[in-house]
Protein backbone atom coordinates (compact mmCIF):
# COMPACT_ATOMS: atom_id res chain seq x y z
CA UNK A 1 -36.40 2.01 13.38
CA UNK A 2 -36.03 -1.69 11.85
CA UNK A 3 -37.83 -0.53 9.10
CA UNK A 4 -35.80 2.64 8.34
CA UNK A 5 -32.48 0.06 8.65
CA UNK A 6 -33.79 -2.50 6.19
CA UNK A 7 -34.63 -0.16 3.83
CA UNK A 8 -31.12 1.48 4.18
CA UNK A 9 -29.99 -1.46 3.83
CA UNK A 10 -31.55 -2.81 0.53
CA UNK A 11 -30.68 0.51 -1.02
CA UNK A 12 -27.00 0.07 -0.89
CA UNK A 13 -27.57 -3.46 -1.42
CA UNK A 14 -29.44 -2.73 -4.73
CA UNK A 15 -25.90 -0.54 -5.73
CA UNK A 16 -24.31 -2.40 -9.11
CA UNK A 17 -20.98 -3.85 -7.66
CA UNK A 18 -21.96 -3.98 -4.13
CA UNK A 19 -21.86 -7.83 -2.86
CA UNK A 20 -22.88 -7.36 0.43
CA UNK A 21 -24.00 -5.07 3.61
CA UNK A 22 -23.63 -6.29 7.03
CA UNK A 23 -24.53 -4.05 9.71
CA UNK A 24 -23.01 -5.56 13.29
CA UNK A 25 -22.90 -4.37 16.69
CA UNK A 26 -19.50 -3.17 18.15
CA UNK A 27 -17.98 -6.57 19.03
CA UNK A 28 -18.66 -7.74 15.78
CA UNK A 29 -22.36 -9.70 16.66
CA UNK A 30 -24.55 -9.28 13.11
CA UNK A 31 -27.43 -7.55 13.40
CA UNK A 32 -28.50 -7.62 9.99
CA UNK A 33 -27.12 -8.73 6.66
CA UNK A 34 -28.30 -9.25 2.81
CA UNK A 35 -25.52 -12.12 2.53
CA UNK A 36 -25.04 -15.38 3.43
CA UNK A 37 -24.62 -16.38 6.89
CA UNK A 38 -20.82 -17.85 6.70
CA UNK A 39 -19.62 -14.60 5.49
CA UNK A 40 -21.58 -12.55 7.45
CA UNK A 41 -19.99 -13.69 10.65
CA UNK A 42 -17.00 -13.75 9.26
CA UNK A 43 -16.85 -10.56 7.94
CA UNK A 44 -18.48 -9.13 10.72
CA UNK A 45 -15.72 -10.65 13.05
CA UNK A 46 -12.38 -9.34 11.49
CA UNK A 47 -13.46 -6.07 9.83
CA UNK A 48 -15.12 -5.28 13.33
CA UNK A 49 -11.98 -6.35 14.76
CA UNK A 50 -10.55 -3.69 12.42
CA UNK A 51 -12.68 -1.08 12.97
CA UNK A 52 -11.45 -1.41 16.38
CA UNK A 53 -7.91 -1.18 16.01
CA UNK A 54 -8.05 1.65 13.10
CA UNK A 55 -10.22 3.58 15.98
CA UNK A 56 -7.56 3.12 18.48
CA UNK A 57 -4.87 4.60 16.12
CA UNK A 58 -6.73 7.16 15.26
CA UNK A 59 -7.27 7.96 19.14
CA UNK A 60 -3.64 7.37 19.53
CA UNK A 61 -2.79 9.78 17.22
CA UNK A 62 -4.71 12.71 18.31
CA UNK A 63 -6.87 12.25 21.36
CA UNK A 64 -9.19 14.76 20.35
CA UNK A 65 -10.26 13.13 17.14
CA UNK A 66 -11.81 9.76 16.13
CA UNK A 67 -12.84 7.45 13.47
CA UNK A 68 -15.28 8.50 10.91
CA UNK A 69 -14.80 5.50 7.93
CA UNK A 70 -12.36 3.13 7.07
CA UNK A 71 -11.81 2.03 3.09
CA UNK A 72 -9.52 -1.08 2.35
CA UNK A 73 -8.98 -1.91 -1.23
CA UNK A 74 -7.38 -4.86 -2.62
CA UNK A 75 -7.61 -6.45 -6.21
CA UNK A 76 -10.92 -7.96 -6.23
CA UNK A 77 -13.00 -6.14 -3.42
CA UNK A 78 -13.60 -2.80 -1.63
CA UNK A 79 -14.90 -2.76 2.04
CA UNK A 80 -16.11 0.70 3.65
CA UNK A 81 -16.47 0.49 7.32
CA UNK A 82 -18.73 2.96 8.91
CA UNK A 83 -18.48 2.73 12.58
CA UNK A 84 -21.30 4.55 14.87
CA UNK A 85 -21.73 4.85 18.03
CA UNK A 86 -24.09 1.74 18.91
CA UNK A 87 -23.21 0.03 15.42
CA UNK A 88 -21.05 -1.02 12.55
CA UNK A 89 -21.96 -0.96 8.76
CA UNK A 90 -19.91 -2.64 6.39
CA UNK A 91 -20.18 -2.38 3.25
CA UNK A 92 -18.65 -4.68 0.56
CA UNK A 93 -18.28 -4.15 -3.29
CA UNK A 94 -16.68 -5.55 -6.27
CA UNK A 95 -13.80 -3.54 -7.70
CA UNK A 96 -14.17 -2.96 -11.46
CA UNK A 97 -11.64 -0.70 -13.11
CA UNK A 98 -12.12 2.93 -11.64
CA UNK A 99 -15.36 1.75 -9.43
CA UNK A 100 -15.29 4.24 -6.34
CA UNK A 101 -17.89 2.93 -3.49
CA UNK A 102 -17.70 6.35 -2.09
CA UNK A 103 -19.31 8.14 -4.99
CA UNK A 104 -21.82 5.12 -5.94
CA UNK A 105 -22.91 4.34 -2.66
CA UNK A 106 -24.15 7.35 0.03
CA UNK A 107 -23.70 5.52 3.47
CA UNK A 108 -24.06 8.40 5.96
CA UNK A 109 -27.98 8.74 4.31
C-alpha cells in the first residue's frame, strides 16, 4: 500500500505547475508530502480544516449527499482537496493563464 501511495504521489508531483502534494489524515496530521516540512503542516492544518467545514455544508445542505472535491483558486495558486474516507490529498499547483488542475492532473487514479 505505501508503495502504491508514493508512487501516486510522485506522479502528480511530476505534473508541470504542480508545487506540491500532501496527503494528511482527517485532522490534518501529514502522512506524506513531496514539500517542505513548514508548509506541509501548514497546509495540511487549514485546508484540512477546510475540508472539514466545506463537508459539513455540504451535509447541511442535503443530508443525503457529501463531499467529493473541493477547488479554491486565487491569483497565484490552485489547491484541489480530495477528501476520503481514512485520508486527505491535497494537491497544490501554480496558476498560469488557463492552467486547469482538473484536466492536467487525474487524482481519483
Amino acid at each position: 500500500m505505501a508503495k502504491v501511495v508514493k508512487e501516486t504521489l510522485k506522479r502528480i508531483q511530476d505534473k508541470e505547475n504542480v508545487e506540491g502534494v500532501i496527503m494528511t489524515n482527517n485532522e490534518g496530521i501529514p502522512l506524506q508530502s513531496t514539500m517542505n516540512n513548514q508548509d506541509t503542516v501548514q497546509y495540511g492544518g487549514l485546508v484540512s480544516h477546510l475540508s472539514t467545514k466545506t463537508a459539513s455544508v455540504v451535509r447541511d445542505i442535503d443530508c443525503t449527499d457529501q463531499l467529493t472535491w473541493v477547488r479554491v483558486k486565487s491569483v497565484k495558486q490552485e489547491i484541489v482537496v480530495v477528501p476520503e474516507e481514512t485520508f486527505v490529498m491535497i494537491v497544490i499547483q501554480k496558476v498560469t493563464g488557463d492552467t486547469d488542475l482538473e484536466d492536467e492532473v487525474d487524482i481519483k487514479s
